[in-house]
C-alpha atoms as a PDB file:
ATOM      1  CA  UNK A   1       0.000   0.000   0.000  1.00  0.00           C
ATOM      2  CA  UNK A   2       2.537   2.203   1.193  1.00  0.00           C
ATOM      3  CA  UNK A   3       4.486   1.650  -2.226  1.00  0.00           C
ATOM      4  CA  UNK A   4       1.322   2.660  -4.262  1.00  0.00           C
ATOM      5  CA  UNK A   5       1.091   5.983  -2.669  1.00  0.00           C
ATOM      6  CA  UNK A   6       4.867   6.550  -2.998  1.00  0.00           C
ATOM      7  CA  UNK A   7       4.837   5.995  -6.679  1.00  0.00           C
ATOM      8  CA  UNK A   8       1.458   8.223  -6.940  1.00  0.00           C
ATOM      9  CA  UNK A   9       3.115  10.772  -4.747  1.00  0.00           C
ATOM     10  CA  UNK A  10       6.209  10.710  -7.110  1.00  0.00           C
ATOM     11  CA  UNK A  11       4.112  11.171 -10.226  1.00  0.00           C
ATOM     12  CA  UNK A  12       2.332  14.044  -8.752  1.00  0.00           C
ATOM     13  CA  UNK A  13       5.503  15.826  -7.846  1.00  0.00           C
ATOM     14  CA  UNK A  14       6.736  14.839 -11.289  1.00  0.00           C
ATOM     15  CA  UNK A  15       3.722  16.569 -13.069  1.00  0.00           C
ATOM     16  CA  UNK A  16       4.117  19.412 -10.337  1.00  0.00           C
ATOM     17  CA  UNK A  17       7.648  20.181 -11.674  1.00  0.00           C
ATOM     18  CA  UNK A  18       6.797  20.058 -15.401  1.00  0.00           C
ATOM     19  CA  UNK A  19       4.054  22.813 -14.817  1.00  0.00           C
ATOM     20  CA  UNK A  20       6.643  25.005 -12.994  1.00  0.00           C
ATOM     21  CA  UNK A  21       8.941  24.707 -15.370  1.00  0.00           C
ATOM     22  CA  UNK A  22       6.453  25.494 -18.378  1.00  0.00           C
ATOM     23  CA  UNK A  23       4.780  27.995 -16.466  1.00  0.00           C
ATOM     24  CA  UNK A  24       8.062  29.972 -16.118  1.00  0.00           C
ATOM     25  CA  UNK A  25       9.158  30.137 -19.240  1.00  0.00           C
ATOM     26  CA  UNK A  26       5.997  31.370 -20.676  1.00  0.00           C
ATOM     27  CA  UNK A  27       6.663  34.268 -17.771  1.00  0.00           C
ATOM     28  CA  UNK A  28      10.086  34.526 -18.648  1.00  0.00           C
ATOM     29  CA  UNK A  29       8.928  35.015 -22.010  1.00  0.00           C
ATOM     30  CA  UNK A  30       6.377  37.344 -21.437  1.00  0.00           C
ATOM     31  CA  UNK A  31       8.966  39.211 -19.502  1.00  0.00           C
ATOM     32  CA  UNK A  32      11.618  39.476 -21.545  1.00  0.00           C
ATOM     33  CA  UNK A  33      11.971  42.852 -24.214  1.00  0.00           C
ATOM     34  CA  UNK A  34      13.803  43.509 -27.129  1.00  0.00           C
ATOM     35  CA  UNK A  35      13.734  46.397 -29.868  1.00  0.00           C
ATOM     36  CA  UNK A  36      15.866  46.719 -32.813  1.00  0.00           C
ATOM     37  CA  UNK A  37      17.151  50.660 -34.295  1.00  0.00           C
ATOM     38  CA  UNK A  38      18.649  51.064 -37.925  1.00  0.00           C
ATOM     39  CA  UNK A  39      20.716  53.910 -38.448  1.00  0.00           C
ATOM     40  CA  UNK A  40      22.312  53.489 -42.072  1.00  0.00           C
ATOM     41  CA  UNK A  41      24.797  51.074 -41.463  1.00  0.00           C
ATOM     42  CA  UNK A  42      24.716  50.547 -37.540  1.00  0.00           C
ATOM     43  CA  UNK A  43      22.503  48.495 -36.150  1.00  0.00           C
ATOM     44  CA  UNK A  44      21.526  48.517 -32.762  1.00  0.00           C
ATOM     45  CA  UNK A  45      19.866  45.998 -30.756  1.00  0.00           C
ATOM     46  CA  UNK A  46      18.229  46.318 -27.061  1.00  0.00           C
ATOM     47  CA  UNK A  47      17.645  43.324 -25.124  1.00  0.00           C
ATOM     48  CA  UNK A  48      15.898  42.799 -21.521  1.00  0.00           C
ATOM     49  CA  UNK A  49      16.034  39.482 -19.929  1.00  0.00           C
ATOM     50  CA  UNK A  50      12.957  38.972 -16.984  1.00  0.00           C
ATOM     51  CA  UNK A  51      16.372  39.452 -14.263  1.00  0.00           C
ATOM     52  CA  UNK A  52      16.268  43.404 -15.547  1.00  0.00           C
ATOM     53  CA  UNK A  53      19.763  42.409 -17.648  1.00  0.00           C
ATOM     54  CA  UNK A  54      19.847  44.572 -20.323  1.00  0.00           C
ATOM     55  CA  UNK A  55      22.160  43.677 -23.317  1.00  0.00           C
ATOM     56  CA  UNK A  56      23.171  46.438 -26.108  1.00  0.00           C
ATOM     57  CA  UNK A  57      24.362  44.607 -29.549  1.00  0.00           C
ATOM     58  CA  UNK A  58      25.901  46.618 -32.430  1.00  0.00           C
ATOM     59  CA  UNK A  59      26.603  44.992 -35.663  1.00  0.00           C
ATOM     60  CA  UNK A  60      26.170  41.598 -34.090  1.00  0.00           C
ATOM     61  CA  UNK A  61      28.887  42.406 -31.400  1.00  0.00           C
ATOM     62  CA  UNK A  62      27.955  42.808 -27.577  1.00  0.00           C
ATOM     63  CA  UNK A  63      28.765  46.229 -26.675  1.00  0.00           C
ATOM     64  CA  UNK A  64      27.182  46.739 -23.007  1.00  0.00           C
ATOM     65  CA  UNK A  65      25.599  44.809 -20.641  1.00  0.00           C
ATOM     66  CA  UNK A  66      24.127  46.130 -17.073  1.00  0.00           C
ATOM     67  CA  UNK A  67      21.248  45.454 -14.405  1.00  0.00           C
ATOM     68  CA  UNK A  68      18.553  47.466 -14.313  1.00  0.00           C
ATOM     69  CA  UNK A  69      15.330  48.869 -12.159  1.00  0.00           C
ATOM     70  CA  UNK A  70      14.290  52.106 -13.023  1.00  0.00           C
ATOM     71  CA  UNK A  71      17.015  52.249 -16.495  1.00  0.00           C
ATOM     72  CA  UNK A  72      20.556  53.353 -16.990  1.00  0.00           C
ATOM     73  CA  UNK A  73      22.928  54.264 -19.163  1.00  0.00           C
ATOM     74  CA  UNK A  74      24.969  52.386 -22.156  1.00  0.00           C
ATOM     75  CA  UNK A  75      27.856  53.810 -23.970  1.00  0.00           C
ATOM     76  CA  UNK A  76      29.837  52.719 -26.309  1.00  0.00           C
ATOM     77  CA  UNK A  77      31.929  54.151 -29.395  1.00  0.00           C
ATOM     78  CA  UNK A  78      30.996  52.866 -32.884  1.00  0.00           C
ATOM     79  CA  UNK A  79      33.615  53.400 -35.722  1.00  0.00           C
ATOM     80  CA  UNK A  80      31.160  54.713 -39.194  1.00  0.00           C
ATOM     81  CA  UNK A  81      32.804  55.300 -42.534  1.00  0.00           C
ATOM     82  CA  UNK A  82      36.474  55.472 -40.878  1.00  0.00           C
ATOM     83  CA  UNK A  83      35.614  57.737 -37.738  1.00  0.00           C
ATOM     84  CA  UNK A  84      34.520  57.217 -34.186  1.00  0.00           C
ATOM     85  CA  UNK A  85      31.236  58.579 -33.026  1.00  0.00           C
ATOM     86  CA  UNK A  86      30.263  57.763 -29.203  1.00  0.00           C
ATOM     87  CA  UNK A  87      26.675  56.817 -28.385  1.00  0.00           C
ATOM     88  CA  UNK A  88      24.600  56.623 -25.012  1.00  0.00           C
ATOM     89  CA  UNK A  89      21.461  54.327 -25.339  1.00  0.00           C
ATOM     90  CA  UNK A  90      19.734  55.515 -22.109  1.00  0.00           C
ATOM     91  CA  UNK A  91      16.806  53.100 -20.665  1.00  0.00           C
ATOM     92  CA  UNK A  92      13.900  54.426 -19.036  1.00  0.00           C
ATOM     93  CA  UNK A  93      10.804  53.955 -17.405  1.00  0.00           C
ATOM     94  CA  UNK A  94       7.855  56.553 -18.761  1.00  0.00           C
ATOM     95  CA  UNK A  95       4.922  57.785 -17.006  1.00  0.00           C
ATOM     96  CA  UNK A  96       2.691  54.837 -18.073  1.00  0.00           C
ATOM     97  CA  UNK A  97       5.341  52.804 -16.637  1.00  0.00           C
ATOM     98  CA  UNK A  98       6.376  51.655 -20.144  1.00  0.00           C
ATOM     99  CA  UNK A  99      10.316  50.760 -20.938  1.00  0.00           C
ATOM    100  CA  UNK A 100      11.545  53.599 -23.783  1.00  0.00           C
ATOM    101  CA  UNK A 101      14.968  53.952 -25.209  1.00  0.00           C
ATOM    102  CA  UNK A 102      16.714  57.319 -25.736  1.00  0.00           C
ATOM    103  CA  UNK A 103      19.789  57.632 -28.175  1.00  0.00           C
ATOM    104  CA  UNK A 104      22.318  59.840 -28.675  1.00  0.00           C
ATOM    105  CA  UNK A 105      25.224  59.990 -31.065  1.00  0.00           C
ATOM    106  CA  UNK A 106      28.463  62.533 -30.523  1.00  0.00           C
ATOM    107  CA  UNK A 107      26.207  64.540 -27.637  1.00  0.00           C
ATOM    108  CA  UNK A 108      23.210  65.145 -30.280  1.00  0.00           C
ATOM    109  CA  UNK A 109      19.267  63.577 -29.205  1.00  0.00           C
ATOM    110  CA  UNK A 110      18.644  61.449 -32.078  1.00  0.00           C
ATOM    111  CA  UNK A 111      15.689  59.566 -31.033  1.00  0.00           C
ATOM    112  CA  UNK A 112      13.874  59.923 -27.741  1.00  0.00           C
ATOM    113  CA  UNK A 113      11.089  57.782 -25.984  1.00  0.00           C
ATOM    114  CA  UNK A 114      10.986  54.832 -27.905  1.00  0.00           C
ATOM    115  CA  UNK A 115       8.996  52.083 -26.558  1.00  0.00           C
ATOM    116  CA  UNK A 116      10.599  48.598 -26.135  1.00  0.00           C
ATOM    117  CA  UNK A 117       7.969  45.377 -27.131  1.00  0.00           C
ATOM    118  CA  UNK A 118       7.582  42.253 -25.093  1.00  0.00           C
ATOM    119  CA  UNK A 119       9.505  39.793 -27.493  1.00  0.00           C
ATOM    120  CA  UNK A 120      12.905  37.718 -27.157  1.00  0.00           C
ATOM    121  CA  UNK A 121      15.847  38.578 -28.872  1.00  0.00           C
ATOM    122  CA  UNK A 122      16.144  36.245 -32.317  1.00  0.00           C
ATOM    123  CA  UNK A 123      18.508  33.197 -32.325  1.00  0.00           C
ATOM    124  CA  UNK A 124      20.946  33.335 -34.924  1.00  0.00           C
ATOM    125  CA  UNK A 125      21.959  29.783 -36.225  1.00  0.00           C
ATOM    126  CA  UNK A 126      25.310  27.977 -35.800  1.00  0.00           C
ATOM    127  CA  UNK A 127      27.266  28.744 -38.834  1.00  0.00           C
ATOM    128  CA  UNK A 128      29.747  25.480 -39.399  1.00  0.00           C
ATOM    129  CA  UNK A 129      31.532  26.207 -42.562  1.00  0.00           C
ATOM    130  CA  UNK A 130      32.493  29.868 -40.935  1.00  0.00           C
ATOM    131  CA  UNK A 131      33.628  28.076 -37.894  1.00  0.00           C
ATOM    132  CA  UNK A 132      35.843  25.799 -40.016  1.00  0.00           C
ATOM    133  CA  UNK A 133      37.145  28.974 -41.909  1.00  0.00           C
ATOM    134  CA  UNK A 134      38.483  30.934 -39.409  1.00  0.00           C
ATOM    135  CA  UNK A 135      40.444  27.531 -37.976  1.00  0.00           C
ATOM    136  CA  UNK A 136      41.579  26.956 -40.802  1.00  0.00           C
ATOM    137  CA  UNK A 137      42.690  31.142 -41.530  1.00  0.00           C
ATOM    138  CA  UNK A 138      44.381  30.721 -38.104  1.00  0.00           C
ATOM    139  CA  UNK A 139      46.499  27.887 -39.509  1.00  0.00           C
ATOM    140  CA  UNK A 140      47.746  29.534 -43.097  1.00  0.00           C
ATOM    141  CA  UNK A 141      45.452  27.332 -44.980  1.00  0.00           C
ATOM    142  CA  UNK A 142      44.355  30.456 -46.526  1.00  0.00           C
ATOM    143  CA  UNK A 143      42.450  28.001 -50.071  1.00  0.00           C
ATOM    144  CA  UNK A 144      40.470  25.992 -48.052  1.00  0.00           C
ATOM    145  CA  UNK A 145      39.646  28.891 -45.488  1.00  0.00           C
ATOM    146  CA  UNK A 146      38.199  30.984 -48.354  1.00  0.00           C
ATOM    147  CA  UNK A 147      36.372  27.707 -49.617  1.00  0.00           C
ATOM    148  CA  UNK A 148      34.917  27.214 -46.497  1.00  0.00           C
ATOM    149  CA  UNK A 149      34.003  31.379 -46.372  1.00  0.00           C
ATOM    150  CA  UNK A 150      32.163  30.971 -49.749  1.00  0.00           C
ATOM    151  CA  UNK A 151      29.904  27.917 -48.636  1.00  0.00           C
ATOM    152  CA  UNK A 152      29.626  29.614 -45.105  1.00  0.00           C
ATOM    153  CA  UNK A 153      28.131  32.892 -47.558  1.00  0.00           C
ATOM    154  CA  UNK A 154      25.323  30.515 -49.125  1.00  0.00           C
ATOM    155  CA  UNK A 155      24.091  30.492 -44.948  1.00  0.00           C
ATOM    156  CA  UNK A 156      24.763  33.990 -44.055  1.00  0.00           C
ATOM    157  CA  UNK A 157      25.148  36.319 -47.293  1.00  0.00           C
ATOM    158  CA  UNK A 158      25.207  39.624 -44.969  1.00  0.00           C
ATOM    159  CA  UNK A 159      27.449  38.366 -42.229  1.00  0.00           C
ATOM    160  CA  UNK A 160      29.852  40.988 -41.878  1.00  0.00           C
ATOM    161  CA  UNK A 161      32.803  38.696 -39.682  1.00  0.00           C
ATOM    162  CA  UNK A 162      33.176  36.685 -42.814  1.00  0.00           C
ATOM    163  CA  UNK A 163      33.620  39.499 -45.708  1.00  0.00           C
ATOM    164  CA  UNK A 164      36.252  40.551 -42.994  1.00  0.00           C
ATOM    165  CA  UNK A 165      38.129  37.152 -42.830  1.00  0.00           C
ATOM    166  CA  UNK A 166      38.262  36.824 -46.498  1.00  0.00           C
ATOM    167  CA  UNK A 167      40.207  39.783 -46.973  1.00  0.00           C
ATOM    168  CA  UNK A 168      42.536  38.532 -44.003  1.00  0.00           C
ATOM    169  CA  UNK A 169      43.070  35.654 -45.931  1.00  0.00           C
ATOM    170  CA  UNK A 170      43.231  37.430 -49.612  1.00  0.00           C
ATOM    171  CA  UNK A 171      45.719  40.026 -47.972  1.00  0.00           C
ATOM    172  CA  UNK A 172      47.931  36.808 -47.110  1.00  0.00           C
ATOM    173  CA  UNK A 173      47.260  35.726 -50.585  1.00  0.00           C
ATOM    174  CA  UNK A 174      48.643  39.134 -51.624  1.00  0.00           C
ATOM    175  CA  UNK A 175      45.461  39.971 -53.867  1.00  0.00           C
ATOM    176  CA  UNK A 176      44.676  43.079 -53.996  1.00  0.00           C
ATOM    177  CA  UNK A 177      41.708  43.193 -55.793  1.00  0.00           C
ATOM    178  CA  UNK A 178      39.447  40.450 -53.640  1.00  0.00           C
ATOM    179  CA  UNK A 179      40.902  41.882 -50.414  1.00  0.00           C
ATOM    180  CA  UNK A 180      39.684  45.476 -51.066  1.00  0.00           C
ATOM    181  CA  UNK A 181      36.499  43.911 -52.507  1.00  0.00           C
ATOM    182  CA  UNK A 182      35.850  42.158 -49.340  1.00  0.00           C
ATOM    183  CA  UNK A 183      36.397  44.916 -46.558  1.00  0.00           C
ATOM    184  CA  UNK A 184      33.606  47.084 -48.801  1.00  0.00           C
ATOM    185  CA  UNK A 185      31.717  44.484 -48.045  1.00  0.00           C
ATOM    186  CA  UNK A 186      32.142  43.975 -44.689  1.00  0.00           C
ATOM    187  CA  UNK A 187      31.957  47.464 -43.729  1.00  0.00           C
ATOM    188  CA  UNK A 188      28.721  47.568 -46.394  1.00  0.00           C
ATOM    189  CA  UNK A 189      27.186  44.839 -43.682  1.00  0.00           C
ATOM    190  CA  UNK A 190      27.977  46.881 -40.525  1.00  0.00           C
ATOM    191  CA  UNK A 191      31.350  45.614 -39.597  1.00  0.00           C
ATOM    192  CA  UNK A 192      31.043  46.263 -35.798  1.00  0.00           C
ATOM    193  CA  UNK A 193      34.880  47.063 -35.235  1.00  0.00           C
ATOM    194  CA  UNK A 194      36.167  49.060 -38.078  1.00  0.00           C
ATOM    195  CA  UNK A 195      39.600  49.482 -36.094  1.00  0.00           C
ATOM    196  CA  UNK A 196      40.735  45.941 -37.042  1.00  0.00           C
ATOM    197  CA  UNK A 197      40.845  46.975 -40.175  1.00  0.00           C
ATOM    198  CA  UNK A 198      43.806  49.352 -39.317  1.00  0.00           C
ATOM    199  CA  UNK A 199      45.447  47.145 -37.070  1.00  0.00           C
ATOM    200  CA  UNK A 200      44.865  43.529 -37.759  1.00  0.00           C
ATOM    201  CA  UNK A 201      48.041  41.845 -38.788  1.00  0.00           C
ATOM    202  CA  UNK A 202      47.234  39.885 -41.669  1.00  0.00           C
ATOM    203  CA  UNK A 203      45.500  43.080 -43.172  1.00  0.00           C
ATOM    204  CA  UNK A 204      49.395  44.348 -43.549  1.00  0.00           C
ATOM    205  CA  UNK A 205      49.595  44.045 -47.286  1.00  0.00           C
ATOM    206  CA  UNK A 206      46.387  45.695 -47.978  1.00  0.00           C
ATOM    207  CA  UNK A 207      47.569  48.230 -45.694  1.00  0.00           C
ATOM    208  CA  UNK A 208      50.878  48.726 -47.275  1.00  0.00           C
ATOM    209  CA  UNK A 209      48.618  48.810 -50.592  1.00  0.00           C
ATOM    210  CA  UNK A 210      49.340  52.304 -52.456  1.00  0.00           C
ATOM    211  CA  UNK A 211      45.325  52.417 -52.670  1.00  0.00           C
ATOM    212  CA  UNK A 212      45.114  52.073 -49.161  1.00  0.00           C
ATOM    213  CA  UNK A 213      45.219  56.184 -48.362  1.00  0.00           C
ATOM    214  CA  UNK A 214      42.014  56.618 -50.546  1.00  0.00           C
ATOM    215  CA  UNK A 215      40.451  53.707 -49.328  1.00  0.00           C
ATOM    216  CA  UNK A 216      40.526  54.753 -45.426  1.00  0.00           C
ATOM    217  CA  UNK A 217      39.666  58.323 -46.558  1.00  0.00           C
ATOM    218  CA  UNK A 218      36.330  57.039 -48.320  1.00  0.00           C
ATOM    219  CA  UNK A 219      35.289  55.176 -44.800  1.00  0.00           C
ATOM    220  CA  UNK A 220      36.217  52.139 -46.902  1.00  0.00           C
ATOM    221  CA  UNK A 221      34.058  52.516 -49.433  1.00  0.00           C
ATOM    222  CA  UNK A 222      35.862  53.230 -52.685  1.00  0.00           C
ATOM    223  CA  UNK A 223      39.991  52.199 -53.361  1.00  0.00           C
ATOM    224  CA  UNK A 224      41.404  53.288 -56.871  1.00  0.00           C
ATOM    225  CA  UNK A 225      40.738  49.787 -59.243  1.00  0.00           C
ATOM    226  CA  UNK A 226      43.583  51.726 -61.505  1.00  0.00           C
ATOM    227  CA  UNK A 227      46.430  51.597 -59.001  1.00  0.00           C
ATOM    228  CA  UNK A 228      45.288  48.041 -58.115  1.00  0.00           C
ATOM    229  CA  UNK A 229      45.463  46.510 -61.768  1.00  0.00           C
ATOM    230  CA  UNK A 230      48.451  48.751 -62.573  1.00  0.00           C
ATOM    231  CA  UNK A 231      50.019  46.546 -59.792  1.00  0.00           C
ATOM    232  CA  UNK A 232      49.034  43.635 -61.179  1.00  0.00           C
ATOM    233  CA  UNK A 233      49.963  44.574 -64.905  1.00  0.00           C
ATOM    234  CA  UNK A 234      53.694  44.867 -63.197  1.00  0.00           C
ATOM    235  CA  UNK A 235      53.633  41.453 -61.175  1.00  0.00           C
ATOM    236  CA  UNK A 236      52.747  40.041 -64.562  1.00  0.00           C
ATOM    237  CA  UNK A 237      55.856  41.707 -66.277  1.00  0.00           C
ATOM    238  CA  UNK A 238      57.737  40.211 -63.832  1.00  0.00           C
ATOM    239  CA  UNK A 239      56.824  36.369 -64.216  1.00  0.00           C
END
């Protein structure tokens, strides 16, 4: 007898938990806020989890992440067409006790009092051949990193990251050409850290590239094609 109850008792507590469990994450969900802000190549994201969390995403890239009551203040500096403007996403609660954003870029109100949904922030899906790309940039194997960069654009087409890795790896290559192609790109698709472009090591030849200087000037968005085939025209002399 006593065993019947035990097993009834533990069958109860087991549909007990399961309820719990579902129960809270439909109020986690219904908890949780997230808002999305386009400003011609930056995008921002806002993200509140249903501990008060709140996450700031630019380009794809984590930029600020702080507990909140009553709201607070991000900031964070976001390189645009080759210079650095600093921004302050300031959370808020309004008089109807509704979550808005504020943002400001280089001490200027752009937008003010925008109201943040109830909704999660979107999953983005594992990306393999990218993952197998940059192991493979890492070790030199710069023809099967840009084959695996190619498939990994069939998945992602506007993935920043990748445009960015192909030019590492065409920069090793020492072409031109593709490299230049692929920071437009990248910068095209809201590259979150423009920086690396100026500093990342295996971006040296491009650097060292005489179209470099109008490149960076343009906010890497135009290089002179002339100086880049007349380079080529000469390598070809040479063989």
């Amino acid at each position: 007898m006593r065993e019947k109850y035990s097993i009834r008792a533990n069958s109860l507590t087991e549909k007990w938990e399961a309820n719990f469990w579902a129960l809270l994450k439909i109020k986690q969900q219904k908890t949780m806020q997230y808002h999305k802000l386009k400003l011609d190549n930056t995008i921002i994201e806002f993200h509140n989890n249903w501990l008060g969390q709140e996450t700031v995403i630019v380009n794809g890239h984590i930029v600020s992440k702080k507990s909140s009551v009553w709201g607070t203040n991000h900031y964070f500096t976001v390189m645009e067409k080759g210079h650095n403007h600093r921004y302050i996403l300031t959370t808020r609660i309004d008089q109807s006790m509704q979550v808005v954003l504020d943002l400001s870029k280089d001490g200027e109100m752009l937008q003010q009092g925008i109201p943040v949904r109830f909704g999660s922030m979107p999953k983005k899906p594992k990306n393999k051949a990218k993952k197998l790309g940059l192991a493979e940039l890492n070790e030199y194997d710069m023809k099967s990193a840009l084959k695996h960069f190619e498939e990994a654009l069939i998945m992602a087409p506007e993935d920043p990251e990748i445009y960015f890795h192909m030019a590492c790896a065409y920069s090793i290559k020492e072409e031109a050409k593709a490299g230049f192609d692929s920071l437009q790109k990248a910068v095209k698709y809201h590259l979150q850290n423009e920086e690396m472009i100026l500093n990342h090591d295996m971006l040296a030849y491009l650097r060292m590239h005489p179209a470099f200087d109008e490149f960076l000037n343009s906010g890497f968005t135009e290089y002179d094609e002339n100086l880049v085939n007349a380079e080529n025209l000469d390598e070809d002399d040479l063989v």
